[in-house]
N, C-alpha and C. Protein backbone atom coordinates (compact mmCIF):
# COMPACT_ATOMS: atom_id res chain seq x y z
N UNK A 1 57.09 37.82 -35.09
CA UNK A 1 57.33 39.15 -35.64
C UNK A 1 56.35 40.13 -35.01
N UNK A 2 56.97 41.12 -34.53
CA UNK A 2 56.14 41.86 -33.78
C UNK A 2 55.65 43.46 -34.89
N UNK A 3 54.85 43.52 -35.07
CA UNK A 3 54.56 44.88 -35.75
C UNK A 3 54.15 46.12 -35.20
N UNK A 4 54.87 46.98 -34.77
CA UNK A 4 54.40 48.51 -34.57
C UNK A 4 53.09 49.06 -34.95
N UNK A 5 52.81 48.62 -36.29
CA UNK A 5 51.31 49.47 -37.38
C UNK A 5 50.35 48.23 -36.37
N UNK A 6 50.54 47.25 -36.30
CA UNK A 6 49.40 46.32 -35.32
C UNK A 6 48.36 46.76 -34.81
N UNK A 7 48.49 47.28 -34.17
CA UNK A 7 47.33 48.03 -33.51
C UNK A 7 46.94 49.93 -34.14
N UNK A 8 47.07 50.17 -34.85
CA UNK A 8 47.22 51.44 -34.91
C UNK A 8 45.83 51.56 -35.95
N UNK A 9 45.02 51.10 -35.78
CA UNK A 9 43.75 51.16 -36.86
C UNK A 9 42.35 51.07 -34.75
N UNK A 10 43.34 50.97 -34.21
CA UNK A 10 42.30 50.56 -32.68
C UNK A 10 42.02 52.14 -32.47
N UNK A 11 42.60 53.29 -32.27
CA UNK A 11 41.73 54.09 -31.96
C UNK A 11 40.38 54.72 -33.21
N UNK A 12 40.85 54.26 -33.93
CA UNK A 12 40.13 54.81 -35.24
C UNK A 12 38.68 53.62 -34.62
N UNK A 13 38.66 52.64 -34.49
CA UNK A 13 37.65 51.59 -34.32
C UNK A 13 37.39 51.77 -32.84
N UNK A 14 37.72 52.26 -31.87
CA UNK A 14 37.21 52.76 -30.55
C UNK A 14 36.49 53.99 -30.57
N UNK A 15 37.05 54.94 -31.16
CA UNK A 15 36.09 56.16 -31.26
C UNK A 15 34.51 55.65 -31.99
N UNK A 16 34.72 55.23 -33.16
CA UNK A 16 33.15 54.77 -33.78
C UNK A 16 32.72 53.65 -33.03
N UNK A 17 33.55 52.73 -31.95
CA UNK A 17 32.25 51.61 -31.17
C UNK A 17 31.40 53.06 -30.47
N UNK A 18 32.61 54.03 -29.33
CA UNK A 18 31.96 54.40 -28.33
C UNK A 18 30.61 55.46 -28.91
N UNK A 19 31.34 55.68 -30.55
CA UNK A 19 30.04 56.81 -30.90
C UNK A 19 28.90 56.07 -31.21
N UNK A 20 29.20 54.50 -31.75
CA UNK A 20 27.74 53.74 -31.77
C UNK A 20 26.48 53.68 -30.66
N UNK A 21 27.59 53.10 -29.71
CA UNK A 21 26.71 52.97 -28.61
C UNK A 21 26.21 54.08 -28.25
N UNK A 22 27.12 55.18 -27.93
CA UNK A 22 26.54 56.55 -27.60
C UNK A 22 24.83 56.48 -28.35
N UNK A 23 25.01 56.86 -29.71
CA UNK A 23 24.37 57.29 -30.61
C UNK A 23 23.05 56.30 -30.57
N UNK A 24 23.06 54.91 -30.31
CA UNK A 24 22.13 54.18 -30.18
C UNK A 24 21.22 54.74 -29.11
N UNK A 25 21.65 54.64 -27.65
CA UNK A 25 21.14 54.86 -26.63
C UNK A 25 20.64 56.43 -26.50
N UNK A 26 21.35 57.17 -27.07
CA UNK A 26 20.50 58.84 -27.62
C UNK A 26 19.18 58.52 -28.53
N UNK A 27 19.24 57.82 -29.56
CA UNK A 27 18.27 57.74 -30.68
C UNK A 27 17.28 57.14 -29.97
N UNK A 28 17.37 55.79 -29.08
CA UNK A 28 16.24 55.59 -28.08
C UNK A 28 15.77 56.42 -27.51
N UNK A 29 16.03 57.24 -26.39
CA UNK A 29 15.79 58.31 -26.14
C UNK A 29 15.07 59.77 -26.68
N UNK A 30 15.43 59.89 -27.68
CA UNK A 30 15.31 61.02 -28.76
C UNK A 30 14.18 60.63 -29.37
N UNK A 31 13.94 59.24 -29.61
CA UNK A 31 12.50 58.71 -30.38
C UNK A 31 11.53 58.71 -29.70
N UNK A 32 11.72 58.22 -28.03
CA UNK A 32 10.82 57.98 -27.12
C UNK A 32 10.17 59.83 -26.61
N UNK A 33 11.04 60.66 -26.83
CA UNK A 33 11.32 62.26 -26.52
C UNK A 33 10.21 62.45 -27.41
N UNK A 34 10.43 61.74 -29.25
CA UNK A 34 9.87 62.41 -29.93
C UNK A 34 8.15 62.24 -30.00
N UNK A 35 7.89 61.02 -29.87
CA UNK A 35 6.69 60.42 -29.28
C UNK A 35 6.34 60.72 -28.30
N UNK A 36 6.96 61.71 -26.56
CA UNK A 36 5.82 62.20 -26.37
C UNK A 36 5.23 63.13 -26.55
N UNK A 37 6.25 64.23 -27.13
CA UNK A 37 5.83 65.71 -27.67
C UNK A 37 4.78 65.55 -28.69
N UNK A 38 4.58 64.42 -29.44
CA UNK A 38 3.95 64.17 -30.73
C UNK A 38 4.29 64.61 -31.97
N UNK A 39 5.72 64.91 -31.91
CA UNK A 39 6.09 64.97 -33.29
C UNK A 39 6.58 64.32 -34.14
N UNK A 40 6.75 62.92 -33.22
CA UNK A 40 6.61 61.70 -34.26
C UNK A 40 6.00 61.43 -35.65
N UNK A 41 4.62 61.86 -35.09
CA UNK A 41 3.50 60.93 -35.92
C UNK A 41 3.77 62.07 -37.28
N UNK A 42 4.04 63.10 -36.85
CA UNK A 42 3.96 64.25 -37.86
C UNK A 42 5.78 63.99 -39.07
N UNK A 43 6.44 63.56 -38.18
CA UNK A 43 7.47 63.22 -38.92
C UNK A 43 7.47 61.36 -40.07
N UNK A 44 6.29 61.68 -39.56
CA UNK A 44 6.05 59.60 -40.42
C UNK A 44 5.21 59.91 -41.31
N UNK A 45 4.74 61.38 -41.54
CA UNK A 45 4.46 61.49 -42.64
C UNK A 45 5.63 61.98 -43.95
N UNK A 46 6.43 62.07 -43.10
CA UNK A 46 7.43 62.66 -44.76
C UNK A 46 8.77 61.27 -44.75
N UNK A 47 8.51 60.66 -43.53
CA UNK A 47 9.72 59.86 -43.55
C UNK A 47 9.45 58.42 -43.09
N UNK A 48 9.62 56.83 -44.04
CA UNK A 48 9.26 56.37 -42.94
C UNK A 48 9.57 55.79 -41.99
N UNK A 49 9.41 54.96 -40.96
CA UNK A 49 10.10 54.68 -39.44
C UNK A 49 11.41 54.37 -39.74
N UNK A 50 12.00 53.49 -40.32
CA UNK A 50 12.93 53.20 -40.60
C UNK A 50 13.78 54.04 -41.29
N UNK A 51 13.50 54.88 -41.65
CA UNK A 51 14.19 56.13 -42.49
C UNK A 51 14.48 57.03 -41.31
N UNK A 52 13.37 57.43 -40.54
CA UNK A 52 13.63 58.37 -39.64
C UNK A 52 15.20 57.72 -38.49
N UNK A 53 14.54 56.80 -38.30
CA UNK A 53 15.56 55.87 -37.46
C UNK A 53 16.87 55.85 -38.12
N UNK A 54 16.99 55.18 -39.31
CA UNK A 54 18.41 55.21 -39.58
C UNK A 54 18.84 56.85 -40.20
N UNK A 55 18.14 57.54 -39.94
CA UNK A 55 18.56 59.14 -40.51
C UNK A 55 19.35 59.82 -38.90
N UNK A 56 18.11 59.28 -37.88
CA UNK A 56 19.02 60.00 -36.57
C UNK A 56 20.06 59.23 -35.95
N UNK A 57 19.94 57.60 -36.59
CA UNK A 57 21.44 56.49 -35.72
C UNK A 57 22.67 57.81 -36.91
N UNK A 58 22.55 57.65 -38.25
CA UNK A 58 23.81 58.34 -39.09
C UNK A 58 24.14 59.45 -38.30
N UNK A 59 23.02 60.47 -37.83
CA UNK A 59 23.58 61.89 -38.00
C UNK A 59 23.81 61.96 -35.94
N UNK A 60 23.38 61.01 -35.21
CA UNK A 60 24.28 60.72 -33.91
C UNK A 60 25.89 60.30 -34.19
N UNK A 61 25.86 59.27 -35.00
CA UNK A 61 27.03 58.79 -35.11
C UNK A 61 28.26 59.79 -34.99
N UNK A 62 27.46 60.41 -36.45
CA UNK A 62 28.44 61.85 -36.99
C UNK A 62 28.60 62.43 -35.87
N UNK A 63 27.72 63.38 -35.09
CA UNK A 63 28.48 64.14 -33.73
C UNK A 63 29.09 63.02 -33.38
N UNK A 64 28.43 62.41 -32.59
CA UNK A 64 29.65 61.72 -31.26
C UNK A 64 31.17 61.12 -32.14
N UNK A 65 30.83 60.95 -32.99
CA UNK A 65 32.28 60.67 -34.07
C UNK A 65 33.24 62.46 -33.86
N UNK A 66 32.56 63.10 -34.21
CA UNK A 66 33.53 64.68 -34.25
C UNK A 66 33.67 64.49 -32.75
N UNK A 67 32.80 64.39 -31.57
CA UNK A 67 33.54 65.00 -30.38
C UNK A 67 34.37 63.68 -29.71
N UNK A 68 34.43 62.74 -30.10
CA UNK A 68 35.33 61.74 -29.43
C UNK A 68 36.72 61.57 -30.48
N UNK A 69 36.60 61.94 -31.75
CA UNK A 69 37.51 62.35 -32.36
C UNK A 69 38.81 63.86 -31.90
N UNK A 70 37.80 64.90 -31.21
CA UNK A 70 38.23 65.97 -30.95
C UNK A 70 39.03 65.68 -29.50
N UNK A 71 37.99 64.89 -29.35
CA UNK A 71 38.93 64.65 -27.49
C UNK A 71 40.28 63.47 -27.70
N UNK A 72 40.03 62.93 -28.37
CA UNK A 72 41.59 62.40 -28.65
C UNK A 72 42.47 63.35 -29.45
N UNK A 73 41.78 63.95 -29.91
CA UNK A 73 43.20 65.24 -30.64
C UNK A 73 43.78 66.02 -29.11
N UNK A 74 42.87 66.32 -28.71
CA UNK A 74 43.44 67.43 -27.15
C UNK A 74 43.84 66.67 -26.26
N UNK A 75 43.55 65.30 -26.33
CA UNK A 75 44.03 64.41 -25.30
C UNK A 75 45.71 63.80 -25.69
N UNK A 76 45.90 63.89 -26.98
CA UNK A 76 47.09 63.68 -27.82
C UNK A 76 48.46 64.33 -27.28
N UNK A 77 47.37 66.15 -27.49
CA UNK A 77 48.39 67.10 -27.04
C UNK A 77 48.64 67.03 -25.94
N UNK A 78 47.88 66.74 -24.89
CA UNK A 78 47.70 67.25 -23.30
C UNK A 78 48.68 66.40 -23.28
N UNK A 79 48.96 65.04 -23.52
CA UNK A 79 50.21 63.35 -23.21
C UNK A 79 51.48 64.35 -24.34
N UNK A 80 51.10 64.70 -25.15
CA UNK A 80 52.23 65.09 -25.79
C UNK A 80 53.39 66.44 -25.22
N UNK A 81 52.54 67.31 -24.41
CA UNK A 81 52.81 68.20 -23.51
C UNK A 81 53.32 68.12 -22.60
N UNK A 82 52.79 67.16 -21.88
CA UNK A 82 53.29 66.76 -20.40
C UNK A 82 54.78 66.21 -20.69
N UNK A 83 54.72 65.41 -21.90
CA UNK A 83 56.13 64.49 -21.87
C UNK A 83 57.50 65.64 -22.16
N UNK A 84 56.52 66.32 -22.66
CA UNK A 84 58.09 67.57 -23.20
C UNK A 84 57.72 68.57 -21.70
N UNK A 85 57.30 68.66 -21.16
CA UNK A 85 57.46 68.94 -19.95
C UNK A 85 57.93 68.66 -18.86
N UNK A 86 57.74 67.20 -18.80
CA UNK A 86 58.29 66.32 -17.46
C UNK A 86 59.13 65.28 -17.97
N UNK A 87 59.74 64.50 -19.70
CA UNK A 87 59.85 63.63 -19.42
C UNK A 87 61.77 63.99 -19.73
N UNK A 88 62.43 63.29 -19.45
CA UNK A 88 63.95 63.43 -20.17
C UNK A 88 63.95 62.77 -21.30
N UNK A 89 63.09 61.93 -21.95
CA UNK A 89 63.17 61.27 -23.48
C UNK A 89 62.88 62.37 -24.61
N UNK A 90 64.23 62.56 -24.77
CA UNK A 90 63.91 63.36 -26.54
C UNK A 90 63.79 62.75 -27.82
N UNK A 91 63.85 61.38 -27.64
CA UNK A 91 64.10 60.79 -28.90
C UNK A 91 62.40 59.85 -29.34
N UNK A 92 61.59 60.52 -28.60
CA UNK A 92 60.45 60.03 -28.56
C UNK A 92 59.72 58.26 -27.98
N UNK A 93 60.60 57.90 -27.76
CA UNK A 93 60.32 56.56 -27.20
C UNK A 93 59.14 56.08 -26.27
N UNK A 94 58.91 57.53 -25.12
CA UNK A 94 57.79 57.54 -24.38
C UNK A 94 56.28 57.18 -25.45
N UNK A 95 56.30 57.50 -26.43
CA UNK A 95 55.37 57.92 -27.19
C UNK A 95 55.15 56.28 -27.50
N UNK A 96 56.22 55.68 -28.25
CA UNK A 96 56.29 54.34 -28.86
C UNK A 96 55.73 53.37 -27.80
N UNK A 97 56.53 53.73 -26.49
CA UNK A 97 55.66 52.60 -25.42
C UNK A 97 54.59 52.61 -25.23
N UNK A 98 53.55 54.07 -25.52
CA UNK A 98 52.61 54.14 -24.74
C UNK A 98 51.21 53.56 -26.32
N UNK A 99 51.87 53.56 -27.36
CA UNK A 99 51.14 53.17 -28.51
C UNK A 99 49.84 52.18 -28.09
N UNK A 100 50.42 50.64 -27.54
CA UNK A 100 49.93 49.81 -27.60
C UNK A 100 49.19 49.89 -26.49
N UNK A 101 48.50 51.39 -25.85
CA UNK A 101 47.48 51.61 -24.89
C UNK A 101 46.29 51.51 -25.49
N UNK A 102 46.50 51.58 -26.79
CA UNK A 102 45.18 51.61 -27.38
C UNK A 102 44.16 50.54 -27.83
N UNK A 103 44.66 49.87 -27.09
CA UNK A 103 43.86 48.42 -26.78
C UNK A 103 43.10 48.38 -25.62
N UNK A 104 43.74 49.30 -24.71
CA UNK A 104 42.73 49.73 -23.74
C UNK A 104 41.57 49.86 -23.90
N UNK A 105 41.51 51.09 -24.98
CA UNK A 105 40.16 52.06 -25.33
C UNK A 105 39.50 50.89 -26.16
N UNK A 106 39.99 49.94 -27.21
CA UNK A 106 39.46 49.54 -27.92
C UNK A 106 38.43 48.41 -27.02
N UNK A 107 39.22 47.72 -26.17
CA UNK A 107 38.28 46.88 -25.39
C UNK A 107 36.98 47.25 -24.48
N UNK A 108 37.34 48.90 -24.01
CA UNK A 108 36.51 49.39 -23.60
C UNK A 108 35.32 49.58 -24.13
N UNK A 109 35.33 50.23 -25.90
CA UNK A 109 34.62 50.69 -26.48
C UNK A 109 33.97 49.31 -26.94
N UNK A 110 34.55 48.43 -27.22
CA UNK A 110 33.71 47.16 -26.98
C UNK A 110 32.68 46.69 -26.18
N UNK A 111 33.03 46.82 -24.76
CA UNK A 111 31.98 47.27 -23.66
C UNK A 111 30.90 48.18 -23.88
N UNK A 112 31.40 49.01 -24.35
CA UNK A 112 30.28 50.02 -24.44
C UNK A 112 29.25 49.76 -25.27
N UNK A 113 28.81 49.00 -26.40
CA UNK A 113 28.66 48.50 -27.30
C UNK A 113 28.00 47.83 -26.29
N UNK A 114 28.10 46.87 -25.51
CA UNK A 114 27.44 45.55 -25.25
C UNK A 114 26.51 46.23 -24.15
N UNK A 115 27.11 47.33 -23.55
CA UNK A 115 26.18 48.22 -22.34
C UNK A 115 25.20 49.48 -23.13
N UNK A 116 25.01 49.14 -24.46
CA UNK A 116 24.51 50.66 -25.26
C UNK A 116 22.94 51.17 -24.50
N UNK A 117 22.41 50.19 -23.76
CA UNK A 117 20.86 50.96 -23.44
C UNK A 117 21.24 51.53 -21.95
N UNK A 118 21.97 51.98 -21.70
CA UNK A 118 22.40 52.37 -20.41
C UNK A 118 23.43 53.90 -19.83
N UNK A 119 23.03 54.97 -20.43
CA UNK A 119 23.79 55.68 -20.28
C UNK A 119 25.03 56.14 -19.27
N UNK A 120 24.36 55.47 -17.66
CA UNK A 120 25.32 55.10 -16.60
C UNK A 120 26.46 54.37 -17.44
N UNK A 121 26.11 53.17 -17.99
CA UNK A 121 26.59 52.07 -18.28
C UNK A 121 28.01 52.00 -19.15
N UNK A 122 27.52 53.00 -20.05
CA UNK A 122 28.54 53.99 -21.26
C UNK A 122 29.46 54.56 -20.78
N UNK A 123 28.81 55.66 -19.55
CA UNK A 123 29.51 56.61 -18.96
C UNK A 123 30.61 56.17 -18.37
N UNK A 124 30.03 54.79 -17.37
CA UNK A 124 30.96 54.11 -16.13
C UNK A 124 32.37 53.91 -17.09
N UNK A 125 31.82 53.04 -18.43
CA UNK A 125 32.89 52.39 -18.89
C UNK A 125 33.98 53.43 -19.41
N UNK A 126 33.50 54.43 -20.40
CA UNK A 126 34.19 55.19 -20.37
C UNK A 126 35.32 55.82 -19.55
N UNK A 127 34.76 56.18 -18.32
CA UNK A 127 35.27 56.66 -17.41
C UNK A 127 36.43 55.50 -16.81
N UNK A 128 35.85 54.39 -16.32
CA UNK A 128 36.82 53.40 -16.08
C UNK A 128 37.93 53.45 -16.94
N UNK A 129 37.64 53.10 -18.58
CA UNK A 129 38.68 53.10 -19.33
C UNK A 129 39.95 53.93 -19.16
N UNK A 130 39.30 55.66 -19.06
CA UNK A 130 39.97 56.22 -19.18
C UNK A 130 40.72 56.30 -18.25
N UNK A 131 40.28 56.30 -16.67
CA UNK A 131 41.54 56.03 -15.84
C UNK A 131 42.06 54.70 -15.82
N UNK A 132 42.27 53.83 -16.38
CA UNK A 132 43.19 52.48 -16.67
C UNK A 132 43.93 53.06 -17.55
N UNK A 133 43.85 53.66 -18.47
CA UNK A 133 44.49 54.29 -19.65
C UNK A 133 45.82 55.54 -19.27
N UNK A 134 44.81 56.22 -17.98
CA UNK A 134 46.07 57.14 -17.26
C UNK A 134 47.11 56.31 -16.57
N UNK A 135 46.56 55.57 -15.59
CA UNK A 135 47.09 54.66 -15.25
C UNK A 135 48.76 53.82 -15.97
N UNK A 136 47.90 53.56 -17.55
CA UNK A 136 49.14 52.62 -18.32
C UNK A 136 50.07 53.74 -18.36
N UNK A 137 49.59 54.68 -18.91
CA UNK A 137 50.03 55.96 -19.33
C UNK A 137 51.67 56.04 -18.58
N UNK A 138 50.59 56.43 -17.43
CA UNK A 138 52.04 56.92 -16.46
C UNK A 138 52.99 56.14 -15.90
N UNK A 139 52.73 54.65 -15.94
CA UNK A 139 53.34 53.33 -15.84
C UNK A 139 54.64 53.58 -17.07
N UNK A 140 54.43 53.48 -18.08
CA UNK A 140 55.05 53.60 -19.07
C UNK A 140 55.82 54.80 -19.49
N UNK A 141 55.61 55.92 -18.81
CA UNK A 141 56.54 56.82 -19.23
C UNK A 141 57.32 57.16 -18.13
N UNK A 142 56.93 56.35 -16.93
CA UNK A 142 57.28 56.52 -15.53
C UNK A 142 58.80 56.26 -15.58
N UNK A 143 59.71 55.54 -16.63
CA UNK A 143 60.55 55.21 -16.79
C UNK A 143 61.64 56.57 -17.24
N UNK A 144 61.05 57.37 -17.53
CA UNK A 144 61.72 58.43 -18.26
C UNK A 144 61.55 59.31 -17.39
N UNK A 145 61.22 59.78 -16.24
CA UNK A 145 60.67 60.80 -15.16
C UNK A 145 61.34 60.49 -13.99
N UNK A 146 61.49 61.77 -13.74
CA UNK A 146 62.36 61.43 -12.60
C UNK A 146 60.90 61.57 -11.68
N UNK A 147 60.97 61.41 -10.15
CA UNK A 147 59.79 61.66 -8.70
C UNK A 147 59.01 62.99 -9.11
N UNK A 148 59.99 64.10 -9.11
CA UNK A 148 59.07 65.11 -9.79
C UNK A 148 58.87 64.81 -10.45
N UNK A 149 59.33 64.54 -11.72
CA UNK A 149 58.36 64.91 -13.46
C UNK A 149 57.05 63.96 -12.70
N UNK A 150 56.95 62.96 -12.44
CA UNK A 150 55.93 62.04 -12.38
C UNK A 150 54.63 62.62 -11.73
N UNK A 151 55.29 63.04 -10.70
CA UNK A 151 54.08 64.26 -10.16
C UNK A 151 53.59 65.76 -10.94
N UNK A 152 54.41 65.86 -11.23
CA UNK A 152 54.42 67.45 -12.51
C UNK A 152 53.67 66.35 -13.53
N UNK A 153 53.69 65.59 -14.06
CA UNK A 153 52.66 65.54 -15.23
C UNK A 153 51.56 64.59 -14.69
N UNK A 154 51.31 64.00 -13.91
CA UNK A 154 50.37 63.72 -13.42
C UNK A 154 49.35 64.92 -12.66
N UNK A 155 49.77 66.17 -12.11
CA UNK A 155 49.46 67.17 -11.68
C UNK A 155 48.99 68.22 -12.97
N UNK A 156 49.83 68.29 -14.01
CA UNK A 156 49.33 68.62 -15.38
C UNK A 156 48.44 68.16 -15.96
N UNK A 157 48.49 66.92 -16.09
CA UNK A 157 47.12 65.90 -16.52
C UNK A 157 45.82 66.36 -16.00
N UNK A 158 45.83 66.46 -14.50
CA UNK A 158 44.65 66.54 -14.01
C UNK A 158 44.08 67.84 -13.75
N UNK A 159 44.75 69.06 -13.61
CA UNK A 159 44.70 70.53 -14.06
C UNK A 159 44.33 70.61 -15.23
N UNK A 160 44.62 70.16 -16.31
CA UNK A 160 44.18 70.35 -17.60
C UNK A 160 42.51 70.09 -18.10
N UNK A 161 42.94 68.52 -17.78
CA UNK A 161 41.37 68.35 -17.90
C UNK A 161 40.27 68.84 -16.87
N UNK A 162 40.74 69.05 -15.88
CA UNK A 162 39.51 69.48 -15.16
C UNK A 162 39.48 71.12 -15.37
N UNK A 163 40.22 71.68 -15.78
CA UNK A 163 40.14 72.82 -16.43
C UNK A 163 38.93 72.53 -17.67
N UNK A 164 39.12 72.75 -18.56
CA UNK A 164 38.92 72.46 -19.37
C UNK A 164 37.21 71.85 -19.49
N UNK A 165 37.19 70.47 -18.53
CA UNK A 165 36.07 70.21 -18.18
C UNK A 165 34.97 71.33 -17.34
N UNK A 166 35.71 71.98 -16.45
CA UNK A 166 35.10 72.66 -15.94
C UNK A 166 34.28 73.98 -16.66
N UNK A 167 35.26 74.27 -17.60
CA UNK A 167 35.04 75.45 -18.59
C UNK A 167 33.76 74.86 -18.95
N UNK A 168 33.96 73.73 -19.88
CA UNK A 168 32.50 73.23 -20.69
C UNK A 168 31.31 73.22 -19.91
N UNK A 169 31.13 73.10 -18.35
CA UNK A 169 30.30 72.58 -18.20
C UNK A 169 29.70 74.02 -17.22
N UNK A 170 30.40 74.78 -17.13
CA UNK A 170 30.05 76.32 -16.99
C UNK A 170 29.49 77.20 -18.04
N UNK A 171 30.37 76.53 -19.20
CA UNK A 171 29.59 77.63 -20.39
C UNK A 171 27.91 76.57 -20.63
N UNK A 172 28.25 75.70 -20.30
CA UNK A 172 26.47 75.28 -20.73
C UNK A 172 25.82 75.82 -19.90
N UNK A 173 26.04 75.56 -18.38
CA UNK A 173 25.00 75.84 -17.55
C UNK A 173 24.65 77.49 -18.12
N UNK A 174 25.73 78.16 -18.07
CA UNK A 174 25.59 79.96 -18.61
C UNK A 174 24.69 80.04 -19.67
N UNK A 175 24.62 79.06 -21.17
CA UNK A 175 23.58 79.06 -22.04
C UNK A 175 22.74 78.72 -21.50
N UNK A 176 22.14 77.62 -21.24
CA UNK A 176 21.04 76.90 -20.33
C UNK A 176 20.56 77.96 -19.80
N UNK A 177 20.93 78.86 -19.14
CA UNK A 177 20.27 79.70 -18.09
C UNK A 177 19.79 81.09 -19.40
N UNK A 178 20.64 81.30 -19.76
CA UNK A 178 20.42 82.36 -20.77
C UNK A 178 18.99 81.79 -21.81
N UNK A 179 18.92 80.72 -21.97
CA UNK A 179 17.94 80.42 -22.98
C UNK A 179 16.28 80.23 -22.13
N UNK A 180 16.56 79.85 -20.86
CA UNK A 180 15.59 79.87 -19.98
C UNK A 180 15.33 81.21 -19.53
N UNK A 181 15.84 82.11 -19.28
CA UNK A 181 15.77 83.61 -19.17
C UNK A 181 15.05 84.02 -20.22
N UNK A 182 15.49 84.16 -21.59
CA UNK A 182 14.67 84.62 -23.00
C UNK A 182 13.17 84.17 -23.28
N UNK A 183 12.91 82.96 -22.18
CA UNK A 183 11.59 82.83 -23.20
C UNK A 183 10.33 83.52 -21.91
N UNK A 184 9.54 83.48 -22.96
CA UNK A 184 8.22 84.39 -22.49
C UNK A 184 7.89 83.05 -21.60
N UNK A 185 7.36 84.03 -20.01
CA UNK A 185 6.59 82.89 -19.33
C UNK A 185 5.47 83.64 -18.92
């Protein structure tokens, strides 16, 4: 008996491995950050180690939980877009095949987990995942596309996000610079 709902609890449990690990390998970081500025010692007076520690693993979790949550919502739409763009399936079927991709992410985020002191390590996997994931992606809906669509949403895919990516990583550098500008030197 094969079940549809089967897997459908895997992205919910991939987003919180990859925000674990994330969040672990930040809190290392962030502790070692906080110890050398010396505001450690000043924070072990109101909290103690273990408090502080499991106060910044919770409240990492929480972000990287909202933004890997958020990127599967836009990543939802972006696959959901493309298909009403490029695919001839109206009856949604593309969608149904591509379900059981989410074993992808889940195995990945497993990885990530086992690579958590390594931010390369996170990153790589991530990244790997996600192109295996485009990969299934377009395998699977490749059936419903004609030569163009396949290129039109593969060409959409990658316009989008690198849009998008690009935006983010322009508006930081633009703060970054703005906040380094403001202070007194």
């Amino acid at each position: 008996m094969k079940n549809t709902y089967l897997t459908s609890y895997f992205p919910l449990m991939s987003i919180i491995l990859f925000s674990l690990a994330l969040a672990i390998r930040v809190e290392l970081w962030l502790l070692d950050f906080l110890k050398k500025i010396g505001i450690y010692k000043g924070m072990l007076e109101f909290f103690s180690e273990g408090g502080i520690k499991l106060s910044l693993l919770i409240l990492l979790v929480v972000v990287f939980f909202m933004v890997f949550a958020a990127l599967k919502l836009v990543a939802d739409t972006i696959n959901g877009m493309s298909l009403l763009f490029f695919s001839k399936d109206s009856e949604g079927d593309s969608l149904k095949k591509i379900r059981s991709g989410s074993i992808i992410y889940f195995v990945g985020s497993a990885l990530s987990v086992a690579s958590m002191y390594s931010f390369i390590g996170i990153g790589a996997i991530l990244l790997i995942t996600t192109v295996i994931y485009f990969i299934y992606f377009v395998h699977k809906t490749s059936q419903d596309l004609s030569a163009g669509g396949i290129i039109g949403m593969i060409f959409f895919q990658v316009v989008v996000w690198a849009s998008l990516l690009t935006g983010v990583f322009y508006l930081s550098i633009k703060i970054y610079n703005s906040v380094i500008a403001s202070l007194p030197v």
